[in-house]
Protein backbone atom coordinates (compact mmCIF):
# COMPACT_ATOMS: atom_id res chain seq x y z
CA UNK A 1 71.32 67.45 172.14
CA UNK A 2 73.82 69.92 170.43
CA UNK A 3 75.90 67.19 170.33
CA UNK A 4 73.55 64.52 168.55
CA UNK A 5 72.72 67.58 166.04
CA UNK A 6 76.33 68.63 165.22
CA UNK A 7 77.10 64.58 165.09
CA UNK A 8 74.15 63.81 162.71
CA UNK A 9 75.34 67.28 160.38
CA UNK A 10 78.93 66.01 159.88
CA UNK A 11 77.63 62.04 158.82
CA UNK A 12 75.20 63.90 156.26
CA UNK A 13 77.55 66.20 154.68
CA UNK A 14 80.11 63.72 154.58
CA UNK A 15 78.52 61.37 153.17
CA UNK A 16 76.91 64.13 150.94
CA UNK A 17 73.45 62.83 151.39
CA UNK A 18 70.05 64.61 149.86
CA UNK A 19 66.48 63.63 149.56
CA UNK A 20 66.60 61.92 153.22
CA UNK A 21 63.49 61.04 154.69
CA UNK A 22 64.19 61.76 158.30
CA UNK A 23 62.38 59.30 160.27
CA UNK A 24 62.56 59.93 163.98
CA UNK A 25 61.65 58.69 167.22
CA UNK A 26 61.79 60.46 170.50
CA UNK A 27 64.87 62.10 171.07
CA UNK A 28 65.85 61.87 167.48
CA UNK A 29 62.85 64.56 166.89
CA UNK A 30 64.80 67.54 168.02
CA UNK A 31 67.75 66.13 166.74
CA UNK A 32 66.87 65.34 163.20
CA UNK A 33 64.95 68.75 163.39
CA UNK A 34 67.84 70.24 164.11
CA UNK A 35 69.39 68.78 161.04
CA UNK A 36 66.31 69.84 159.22
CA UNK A 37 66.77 73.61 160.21
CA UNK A 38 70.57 73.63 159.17
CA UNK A 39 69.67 71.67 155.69
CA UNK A 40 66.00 71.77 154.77
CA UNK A 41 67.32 71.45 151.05
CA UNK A 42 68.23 67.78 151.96
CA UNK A 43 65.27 66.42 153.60
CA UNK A 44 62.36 65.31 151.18
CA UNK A 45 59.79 64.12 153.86
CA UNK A 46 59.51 64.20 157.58
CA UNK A 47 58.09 61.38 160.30
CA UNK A 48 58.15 62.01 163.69
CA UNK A 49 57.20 59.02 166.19
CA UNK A 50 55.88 59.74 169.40
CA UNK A 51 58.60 62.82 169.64
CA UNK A 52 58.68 66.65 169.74
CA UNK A 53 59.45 68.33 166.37
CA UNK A 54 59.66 71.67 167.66
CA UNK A 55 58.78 73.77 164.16
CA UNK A 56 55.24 74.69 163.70
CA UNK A 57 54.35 74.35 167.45
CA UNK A 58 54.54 77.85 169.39
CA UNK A 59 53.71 75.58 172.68
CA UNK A 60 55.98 73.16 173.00
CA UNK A 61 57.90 74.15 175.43
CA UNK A 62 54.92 74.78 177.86
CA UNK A 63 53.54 70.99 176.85
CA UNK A 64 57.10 69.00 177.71
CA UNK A 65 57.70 71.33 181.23
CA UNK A 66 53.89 70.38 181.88
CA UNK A 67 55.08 66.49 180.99
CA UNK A 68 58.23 66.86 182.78
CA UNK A 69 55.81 68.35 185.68
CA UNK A 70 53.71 64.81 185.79
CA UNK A 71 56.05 62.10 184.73
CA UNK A 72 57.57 59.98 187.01
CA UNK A 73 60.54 59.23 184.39
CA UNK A 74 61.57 63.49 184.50
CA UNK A 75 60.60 63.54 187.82
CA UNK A 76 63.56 61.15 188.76
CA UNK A 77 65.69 62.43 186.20
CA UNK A 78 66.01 65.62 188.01
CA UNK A 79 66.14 64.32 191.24
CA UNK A 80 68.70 61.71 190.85
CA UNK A 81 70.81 64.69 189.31
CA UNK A 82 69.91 66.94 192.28
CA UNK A 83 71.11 63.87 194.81
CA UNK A 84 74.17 64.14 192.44
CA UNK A 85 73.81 60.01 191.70
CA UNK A 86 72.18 60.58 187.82
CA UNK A 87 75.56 59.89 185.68
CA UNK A 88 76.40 56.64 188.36
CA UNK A 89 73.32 54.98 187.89
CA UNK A 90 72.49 55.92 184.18
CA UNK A 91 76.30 54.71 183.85
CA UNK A 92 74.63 51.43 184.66
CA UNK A 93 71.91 51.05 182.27
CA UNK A 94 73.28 47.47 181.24
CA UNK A 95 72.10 46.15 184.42
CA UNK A 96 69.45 48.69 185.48
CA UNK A 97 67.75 49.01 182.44
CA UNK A 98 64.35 47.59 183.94
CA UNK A 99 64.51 50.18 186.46
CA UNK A 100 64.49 52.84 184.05
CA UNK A 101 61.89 51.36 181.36
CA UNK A 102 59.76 51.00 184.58
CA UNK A 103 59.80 54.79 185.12
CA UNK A 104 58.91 55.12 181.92
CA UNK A 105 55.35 53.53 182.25
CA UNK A 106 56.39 49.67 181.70
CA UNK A 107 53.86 47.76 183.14
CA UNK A 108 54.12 44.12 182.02
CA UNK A 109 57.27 42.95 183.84
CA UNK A 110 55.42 39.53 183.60
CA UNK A 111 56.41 39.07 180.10
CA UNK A 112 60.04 40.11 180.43
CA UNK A 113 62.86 37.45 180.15
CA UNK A 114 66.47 36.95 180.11
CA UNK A 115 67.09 37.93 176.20
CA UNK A 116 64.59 40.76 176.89
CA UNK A 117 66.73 42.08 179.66
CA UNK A 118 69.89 41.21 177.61
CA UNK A 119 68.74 42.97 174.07
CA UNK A 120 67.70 45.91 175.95
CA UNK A 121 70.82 45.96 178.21
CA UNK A 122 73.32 44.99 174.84
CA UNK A 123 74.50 48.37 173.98
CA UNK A 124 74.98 49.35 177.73
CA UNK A 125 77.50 47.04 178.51
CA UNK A 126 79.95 50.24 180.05
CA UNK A 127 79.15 53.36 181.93
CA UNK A 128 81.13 54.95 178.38
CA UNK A 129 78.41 53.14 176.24
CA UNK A 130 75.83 54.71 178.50
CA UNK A 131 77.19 58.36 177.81
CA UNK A 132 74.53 59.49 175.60
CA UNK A 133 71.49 58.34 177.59
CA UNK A 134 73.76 60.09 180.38
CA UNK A 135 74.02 63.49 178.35
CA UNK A 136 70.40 63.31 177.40
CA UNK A 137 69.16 63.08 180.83
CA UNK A 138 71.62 65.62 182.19
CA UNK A 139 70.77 68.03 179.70
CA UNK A 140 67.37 67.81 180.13
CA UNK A 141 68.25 68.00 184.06
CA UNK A 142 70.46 71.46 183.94
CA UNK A 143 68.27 72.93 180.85
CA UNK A 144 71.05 72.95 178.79
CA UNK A 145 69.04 71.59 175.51
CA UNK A 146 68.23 74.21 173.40
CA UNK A 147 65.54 73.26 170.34
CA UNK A 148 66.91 74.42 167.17
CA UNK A 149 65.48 77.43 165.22
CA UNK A 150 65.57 77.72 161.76
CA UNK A 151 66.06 80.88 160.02
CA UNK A 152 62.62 82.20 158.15
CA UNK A 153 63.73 80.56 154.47
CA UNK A 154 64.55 76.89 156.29
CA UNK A 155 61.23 77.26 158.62
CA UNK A 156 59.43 77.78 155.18
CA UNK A 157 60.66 75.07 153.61
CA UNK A 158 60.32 72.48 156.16
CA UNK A 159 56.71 73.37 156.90
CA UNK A 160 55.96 72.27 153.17
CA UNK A 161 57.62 69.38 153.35
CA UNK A 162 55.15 65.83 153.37
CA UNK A 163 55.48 65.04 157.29
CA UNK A 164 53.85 62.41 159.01
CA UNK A 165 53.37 62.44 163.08
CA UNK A 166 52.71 59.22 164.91
């Protein structure tokens, strides 16, 4: 996630962008939060979709171990890591991409077809393109993600931005 957050920082600066309207799904909520908390005078508005954006919620950490606890998606995440086979197969996600939407909750494998399979599998076509679902799931499998934490003056500001959660 550090990563993601440090990589995100460096585009915004050098691009020397303000009044951003992070939008953010999933994943990117931590990591455009962590932009947030390094340069709340940038952001103008804040939408998080169906991801954690960790200011402003004391319990957040309790709430994703007690969804890492239930779902079958972390459940595998930490066991393929503990059977030492997580960076192989996520390596794969061009072909095995199915297999990990499935664990996700997908349901409806009646309505899948070939350019399904191949727009999801697209930007998986090496075990190197697959490197950040890799780190993701591997950071989230040794703890290693840490949320960012702004200082009092950034926290402040970001809780008065407009923010919308979905």
């Amino acid at each position: 996630m550090q990563d993601h957050i440090d990589n995100l920082d460096a585009f915004v600066l050098a691009l020397g962008l303000r009044d951003i309207t992070l939008v953010m799904h999933d994943f990117g909520g931590p990591v455009g939060m962590g932009l947030a908390a390094r340069h709340p005078e940038r952001i103008k508005s804040i939408i998080s979709i169906n991801g954690p954006t960790p200011f402003g919620q004391p319990d957040l950490v309790d709430r994703l171990i007690a969804n890492a606890n239930v779902s079958p998606w972390f459940q595998w995440i930490l066991q393929a890591e503990e059977n030492g086979v997580l960076e192989e197969v996520l390596g794969h996600l061009n072909y095995n991409i199915l297999s990990t939407l499935k664990l996700n909750g997908f349901v409806r494998n009646e309505i899948v077809t070939d350019t399904w399979i191949n727009a999801y599998a697209a930007p998986f076509p090496t075990p190197r393109h697959a490197a950040g679902a890799i780190g993701w799931a591997k950071g989230f499998a040794t703890g290693t993600h840490q949320f960012a934490m702004p200082d009092e003056s950034a926290k402040d500001a970001i809780l008065r931005m407009p923010a919308l959660a979905i």
